[in-house]
PDB file of N, CA and C in Angstrom:
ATOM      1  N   UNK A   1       0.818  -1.196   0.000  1.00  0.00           N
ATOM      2  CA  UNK A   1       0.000   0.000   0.000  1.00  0.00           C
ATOM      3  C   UNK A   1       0.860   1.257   0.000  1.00  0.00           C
ATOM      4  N   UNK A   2       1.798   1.705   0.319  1.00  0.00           N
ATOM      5  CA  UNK A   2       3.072   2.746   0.783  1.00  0.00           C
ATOM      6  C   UNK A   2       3.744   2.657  -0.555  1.00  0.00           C
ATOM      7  N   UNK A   3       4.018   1.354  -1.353  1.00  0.00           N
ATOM      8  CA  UNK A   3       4.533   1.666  -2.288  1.00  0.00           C
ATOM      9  C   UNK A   3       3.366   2.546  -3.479  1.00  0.00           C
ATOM     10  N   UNK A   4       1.948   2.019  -3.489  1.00  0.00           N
ATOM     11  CA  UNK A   4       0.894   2.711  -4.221  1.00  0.00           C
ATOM     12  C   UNK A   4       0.928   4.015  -3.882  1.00  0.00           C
ATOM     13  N   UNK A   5       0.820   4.501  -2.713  1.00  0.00           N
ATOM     14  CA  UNK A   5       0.616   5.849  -2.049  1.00  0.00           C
ATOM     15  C   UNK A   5       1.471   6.739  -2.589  1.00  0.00           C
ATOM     16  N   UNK A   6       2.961   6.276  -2.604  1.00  0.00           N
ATOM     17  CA  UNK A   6       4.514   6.897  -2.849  1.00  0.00           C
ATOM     18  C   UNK A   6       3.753   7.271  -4.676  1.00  0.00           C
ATOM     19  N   UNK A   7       3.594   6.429  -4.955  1.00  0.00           N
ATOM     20  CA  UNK A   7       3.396   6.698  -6.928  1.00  0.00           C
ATOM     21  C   UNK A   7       2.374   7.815  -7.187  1.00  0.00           C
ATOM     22  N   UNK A   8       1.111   7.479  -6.232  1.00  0.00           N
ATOM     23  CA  UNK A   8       0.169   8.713  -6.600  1.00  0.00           C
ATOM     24  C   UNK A   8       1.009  10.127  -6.043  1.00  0.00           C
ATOM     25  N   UNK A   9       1.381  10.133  -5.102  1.00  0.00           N
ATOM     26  CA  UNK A   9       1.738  11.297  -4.412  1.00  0.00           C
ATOM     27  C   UNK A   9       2.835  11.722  -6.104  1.00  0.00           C
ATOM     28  N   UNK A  10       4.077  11.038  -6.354  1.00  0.00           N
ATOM     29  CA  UNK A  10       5.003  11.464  -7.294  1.00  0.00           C
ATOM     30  C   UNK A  10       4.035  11.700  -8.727  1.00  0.00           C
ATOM     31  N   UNK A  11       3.125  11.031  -8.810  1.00  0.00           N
ATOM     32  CA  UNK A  11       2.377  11.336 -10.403  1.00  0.00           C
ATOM     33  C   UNK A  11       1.603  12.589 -10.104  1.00  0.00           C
ATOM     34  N   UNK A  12       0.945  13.388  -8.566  1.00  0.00           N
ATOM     35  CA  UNK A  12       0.418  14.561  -8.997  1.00  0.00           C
ATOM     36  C   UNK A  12       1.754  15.062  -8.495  1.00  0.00           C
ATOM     37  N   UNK A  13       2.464  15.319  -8.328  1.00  0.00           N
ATOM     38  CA  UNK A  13       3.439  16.537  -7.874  1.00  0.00           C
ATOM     39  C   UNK A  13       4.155  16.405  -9.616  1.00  0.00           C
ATOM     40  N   UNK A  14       4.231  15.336 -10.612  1.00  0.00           N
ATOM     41  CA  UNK A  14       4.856  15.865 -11.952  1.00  0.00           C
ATOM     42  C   UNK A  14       3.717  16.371 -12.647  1.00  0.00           C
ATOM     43  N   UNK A  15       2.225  16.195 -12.217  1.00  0.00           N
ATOM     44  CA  UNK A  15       1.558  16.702 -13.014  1.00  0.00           C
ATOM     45  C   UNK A  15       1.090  17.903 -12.334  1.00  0.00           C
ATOM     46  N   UNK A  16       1.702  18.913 -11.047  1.00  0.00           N
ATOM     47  CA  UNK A  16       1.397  19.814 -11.005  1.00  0.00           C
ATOM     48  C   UNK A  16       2.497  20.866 -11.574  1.00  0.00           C
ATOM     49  N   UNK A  17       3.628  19.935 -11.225  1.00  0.00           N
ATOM     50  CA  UNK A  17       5.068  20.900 -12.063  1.00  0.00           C
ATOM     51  C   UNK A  17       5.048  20.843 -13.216  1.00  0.00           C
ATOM     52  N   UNK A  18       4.497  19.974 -14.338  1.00  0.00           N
ATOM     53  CA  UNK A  18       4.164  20.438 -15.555  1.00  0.00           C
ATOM     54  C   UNK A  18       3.212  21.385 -15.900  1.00  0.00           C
ATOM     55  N   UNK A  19       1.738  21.588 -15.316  1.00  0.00           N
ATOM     56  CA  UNK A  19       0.708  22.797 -15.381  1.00  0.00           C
ATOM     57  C   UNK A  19       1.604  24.047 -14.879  1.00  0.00           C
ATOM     58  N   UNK A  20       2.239  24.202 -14.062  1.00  0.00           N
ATOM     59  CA  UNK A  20       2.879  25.334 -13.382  1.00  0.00           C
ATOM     60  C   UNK A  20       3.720  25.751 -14.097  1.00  0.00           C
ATOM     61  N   UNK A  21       4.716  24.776 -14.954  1.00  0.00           N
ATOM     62  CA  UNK A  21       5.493  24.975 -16.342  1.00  0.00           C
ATOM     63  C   UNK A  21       4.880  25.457 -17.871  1.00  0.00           C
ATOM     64  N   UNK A  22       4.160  25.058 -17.763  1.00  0.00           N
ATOM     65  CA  UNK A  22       2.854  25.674 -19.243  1.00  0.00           C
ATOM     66  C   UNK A  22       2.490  27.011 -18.793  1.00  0.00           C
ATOM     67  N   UNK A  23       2.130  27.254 -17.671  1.00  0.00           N
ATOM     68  CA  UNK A  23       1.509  28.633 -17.600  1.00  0.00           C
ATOM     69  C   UNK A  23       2.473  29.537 -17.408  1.00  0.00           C
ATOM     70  N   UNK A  24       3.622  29.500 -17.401  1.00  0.00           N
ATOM     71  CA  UNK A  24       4.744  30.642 -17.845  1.00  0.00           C
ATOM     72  C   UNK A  24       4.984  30.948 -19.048  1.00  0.00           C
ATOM     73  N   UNK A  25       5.186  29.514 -19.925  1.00  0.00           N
ATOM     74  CA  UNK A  25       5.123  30.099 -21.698  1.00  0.00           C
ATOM     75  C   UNK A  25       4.192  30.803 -21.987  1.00  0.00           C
ATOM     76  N   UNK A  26       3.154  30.509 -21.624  1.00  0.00           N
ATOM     77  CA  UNK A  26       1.600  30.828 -22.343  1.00  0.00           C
ATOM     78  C   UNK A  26       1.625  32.206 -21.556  1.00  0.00           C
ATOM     79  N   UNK A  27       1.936  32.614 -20.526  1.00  0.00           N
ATOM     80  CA  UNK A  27       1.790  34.170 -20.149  1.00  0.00           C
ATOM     81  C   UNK A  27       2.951  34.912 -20.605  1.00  0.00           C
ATOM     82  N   UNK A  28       3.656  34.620 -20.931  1.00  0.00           N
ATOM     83  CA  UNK A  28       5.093  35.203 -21.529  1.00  0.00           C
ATOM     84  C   UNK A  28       5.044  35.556 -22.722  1.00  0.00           C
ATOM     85  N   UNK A  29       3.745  34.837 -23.353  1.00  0.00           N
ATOM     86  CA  UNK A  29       3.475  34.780 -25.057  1.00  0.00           C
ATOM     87  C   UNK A  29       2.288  36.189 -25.244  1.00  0.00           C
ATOM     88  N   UNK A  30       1.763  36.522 -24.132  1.00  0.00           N
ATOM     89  CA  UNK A  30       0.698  37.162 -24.485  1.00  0.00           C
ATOM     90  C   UNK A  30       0.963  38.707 -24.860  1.00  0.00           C
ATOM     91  N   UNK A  31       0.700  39.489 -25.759  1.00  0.00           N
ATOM     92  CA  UNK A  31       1.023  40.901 -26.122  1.00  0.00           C
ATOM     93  C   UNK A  31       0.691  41.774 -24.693  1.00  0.00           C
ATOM     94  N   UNK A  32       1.212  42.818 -24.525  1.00  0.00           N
ATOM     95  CA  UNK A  32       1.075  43.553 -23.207  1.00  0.00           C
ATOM     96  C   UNK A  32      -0.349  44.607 -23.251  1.00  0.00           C
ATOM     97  N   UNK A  33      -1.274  44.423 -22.612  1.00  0.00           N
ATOM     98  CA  UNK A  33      -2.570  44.820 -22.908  1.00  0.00           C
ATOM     99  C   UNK A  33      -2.617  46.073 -21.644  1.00  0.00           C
ATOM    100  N   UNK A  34      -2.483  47.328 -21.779  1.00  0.00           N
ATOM    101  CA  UNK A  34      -2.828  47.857 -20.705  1.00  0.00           C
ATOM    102  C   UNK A  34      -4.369  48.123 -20.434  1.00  0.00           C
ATOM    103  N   UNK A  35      -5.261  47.638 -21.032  1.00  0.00           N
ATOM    104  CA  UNK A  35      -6.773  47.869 -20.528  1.00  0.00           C
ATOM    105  C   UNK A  35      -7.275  48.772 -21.127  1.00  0.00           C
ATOM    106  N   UNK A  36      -9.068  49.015 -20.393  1.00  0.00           N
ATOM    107  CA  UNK A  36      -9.672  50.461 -21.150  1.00  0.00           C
ATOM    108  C   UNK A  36      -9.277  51.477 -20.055  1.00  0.00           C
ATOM    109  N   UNK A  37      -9.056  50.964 -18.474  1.00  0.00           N
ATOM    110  CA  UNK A  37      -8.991  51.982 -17.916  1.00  0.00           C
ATOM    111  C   UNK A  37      -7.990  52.892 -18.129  1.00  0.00           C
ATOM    112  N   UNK A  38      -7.461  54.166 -17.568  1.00  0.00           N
ATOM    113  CA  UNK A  38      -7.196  55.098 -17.722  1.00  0.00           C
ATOM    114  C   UNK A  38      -6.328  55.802 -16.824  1.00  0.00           C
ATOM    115  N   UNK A  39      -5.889  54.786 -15.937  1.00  0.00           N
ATOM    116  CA  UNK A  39      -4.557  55.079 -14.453  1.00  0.00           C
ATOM    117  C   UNK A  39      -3.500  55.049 -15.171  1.00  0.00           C
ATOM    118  N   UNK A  40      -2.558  55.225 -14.296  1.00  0.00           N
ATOM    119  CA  UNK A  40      -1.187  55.299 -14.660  1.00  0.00           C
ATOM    120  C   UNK A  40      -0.427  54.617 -14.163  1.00  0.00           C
ATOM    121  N   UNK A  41      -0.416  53.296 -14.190  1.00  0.00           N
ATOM    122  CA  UNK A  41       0.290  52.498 -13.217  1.00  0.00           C
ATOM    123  C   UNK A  41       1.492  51.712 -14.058  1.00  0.00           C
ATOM    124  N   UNK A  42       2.597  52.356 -13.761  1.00  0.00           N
ATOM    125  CA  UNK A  42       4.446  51.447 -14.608  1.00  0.00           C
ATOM    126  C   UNK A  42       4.341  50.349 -14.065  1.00  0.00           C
ATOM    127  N   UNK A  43       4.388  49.346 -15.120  1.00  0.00           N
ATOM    128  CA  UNK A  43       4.216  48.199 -15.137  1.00  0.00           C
ATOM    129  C   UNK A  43       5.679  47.521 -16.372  1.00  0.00           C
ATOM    130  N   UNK A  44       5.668  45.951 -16.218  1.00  0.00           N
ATOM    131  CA  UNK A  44       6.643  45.819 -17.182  1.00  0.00           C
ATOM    132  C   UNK A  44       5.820  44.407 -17.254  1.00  0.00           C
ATOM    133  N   UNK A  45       6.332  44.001 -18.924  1.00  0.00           N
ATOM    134  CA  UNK A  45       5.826  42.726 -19.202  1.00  0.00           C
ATOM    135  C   UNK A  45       7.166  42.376 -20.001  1.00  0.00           C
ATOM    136  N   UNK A  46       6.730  40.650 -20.312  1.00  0.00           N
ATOM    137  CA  UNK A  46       7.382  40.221 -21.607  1.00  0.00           C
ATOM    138  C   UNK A  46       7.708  40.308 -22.951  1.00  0.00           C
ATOM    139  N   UNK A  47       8.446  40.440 -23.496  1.00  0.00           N
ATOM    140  CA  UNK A  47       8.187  40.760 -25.038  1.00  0.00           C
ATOM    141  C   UNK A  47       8.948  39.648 -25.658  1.00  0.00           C
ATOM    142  N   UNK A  48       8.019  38.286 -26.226  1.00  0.00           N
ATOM    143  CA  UNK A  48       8.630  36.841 -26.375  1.00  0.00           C
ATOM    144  C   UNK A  48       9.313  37.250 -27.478  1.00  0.00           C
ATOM    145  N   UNK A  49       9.391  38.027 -28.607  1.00  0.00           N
ATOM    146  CA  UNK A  49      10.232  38.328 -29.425  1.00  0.00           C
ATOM    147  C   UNK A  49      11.465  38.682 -29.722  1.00  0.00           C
ATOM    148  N   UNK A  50      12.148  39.681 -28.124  1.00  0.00           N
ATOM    149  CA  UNK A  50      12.851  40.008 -28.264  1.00  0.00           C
ATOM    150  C   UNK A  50      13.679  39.405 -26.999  1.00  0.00           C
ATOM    151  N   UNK A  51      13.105  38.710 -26.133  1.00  0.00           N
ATOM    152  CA  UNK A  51      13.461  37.622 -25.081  1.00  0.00           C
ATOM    153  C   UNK A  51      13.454  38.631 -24.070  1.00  0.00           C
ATOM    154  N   UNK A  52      13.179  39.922 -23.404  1.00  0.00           N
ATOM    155  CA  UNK A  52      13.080  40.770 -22.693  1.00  0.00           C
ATOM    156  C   UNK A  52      11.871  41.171 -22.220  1.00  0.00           C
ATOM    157  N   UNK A  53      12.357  41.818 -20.579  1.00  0.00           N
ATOM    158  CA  UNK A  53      11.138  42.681 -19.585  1.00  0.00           C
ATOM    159  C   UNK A  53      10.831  44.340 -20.283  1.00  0.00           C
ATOM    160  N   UNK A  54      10.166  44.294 -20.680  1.00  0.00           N
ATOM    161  CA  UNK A  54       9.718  45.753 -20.929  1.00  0.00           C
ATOM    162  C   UNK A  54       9.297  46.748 -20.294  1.00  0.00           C
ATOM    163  N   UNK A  55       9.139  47.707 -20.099  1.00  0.00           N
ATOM    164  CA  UNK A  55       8.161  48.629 -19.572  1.00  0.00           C
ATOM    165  C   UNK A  55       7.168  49.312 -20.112  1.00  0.00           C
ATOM    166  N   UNK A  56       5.804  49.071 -19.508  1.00  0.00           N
ATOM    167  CA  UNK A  56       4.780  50.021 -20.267  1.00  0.00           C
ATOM    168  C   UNK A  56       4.016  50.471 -19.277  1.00  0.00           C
ATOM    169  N   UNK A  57       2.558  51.286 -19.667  1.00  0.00           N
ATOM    170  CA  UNK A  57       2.116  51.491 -18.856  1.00  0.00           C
ATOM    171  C   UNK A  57       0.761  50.972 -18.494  1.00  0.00           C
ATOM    172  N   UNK A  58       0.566  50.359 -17.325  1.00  0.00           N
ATOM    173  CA  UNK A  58      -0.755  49.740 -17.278  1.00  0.00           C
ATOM    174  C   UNK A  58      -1.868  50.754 -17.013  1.00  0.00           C
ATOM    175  N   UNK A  59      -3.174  50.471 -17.500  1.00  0.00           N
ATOM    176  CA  UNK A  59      -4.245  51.519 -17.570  1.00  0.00           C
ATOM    177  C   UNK A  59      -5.318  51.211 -16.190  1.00  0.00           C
ATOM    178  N   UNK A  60      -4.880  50.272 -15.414  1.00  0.00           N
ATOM    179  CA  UNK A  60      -5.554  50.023 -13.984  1.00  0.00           C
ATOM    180  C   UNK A  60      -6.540  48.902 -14.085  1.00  0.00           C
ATOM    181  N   UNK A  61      -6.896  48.300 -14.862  1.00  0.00           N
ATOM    182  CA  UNK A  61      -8.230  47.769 -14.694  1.00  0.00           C
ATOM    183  C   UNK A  61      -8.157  46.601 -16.091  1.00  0.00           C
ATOM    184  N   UNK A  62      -8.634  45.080 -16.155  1.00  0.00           N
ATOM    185  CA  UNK A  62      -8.482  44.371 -16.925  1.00  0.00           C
ATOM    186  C   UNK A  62      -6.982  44.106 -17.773  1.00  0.00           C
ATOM    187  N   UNK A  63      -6.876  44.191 -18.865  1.00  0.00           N
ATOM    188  CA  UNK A  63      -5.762  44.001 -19.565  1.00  0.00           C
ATOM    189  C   UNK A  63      -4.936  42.287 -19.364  1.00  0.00           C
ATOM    190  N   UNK A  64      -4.565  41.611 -18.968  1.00  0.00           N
ATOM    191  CA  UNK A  64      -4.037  40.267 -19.139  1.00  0.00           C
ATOM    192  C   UNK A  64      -2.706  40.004 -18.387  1.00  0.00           C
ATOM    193  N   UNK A  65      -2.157  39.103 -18.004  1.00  0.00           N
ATOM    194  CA  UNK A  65      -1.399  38.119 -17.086  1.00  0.00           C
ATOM    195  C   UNK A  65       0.223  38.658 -17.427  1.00  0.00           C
ATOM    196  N   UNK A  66       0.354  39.089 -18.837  1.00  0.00           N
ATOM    197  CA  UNK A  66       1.493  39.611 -18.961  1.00  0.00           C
ATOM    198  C   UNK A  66       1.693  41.174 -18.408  1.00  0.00           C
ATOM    199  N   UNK A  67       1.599  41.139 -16.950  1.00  0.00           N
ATOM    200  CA  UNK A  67       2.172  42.094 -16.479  1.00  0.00           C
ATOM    201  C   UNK A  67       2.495  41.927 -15.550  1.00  0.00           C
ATOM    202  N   UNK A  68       3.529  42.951 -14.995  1.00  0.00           N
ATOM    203  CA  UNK A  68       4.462  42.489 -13.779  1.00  0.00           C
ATOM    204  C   UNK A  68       5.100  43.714 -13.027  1.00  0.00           C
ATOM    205  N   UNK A  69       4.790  43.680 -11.246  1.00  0.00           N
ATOM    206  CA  UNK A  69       5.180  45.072 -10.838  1.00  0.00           C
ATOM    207  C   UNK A  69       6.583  45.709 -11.206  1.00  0.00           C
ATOM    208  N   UNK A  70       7.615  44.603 -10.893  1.00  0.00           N
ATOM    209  CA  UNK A  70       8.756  44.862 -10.941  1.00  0.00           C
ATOM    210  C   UNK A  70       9.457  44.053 -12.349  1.00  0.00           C
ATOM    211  N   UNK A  71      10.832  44.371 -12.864  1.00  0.00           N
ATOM    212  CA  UNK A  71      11.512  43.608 -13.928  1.00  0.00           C
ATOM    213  C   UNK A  71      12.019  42.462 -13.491  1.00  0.00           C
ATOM    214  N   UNK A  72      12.334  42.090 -11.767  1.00  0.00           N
ATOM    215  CA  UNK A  72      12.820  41.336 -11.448  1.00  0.00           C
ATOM    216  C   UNK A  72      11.755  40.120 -11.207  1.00  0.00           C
ATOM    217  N   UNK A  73      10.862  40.270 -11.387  1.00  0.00           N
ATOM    218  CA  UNK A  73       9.243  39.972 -11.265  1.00  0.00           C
ATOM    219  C   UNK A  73       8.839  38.790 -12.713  1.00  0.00           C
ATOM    220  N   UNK A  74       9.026  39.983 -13.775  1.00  0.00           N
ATOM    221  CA  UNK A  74       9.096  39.561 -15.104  1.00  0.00           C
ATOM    222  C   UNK A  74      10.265  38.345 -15.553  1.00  0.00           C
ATOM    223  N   UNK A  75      11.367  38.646 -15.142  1.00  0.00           N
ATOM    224  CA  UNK A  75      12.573  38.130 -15.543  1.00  0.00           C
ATOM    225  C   UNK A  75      12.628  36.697 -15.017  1.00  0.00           C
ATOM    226  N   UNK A  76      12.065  36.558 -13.285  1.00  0.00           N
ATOM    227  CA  UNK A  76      12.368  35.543 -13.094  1.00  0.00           C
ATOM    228  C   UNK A  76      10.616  34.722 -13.473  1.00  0.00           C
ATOM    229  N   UNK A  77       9.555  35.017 -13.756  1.00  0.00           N
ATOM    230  CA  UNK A  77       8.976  34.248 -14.376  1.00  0.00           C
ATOM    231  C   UNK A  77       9.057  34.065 -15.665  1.00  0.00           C
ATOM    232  N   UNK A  78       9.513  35.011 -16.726  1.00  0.00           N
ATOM    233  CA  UNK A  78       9.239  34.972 -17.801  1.00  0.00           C
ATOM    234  C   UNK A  78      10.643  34.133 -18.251  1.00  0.00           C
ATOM    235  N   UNK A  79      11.890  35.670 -17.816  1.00  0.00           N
ATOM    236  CA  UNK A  79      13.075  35.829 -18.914  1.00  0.00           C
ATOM    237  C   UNK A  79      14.497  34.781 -17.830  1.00  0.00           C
TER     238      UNK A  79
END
């Protein structure tokens, strides 16, 4: 039974480090959307093209996953 237990436990911990691994490409891929709102909040995202943290400016409200307070933020999820 301990040996069954040991396998489930190791099959979700690779199948949570693979989901946790997908959702960095896939947010790293997304264009930098600052929203409709209308704040002013410096923000930095990915830019998968050029393998770099950018800076833009976020508009406060909606916009998408590729953004990040700091570059060091960006860098170590993205870059």
């Amino acid at each position: 039974m301990s040996r069954l237990a040991v396998l489930v436990v190791l099959l979700v911990a690779a199948f949570v480090t693979g989901s946790s691994a997908q959702r960095g490409p896939q947010l790293c891929s997304l264009p930098p959307d600052r929203g409709p709102c209308r704040a002013f909040v410096p923000s930095f995202y990915f830019d998968s093209s050029s393998r770099t943290c950018r800076d833009f400016i976020y508009g406060g409200c909606q916009g998408n996953a590729n953004r990040f307070k700091t570059r060091r933020q960006c860098q170590s999820t993205c870059g």
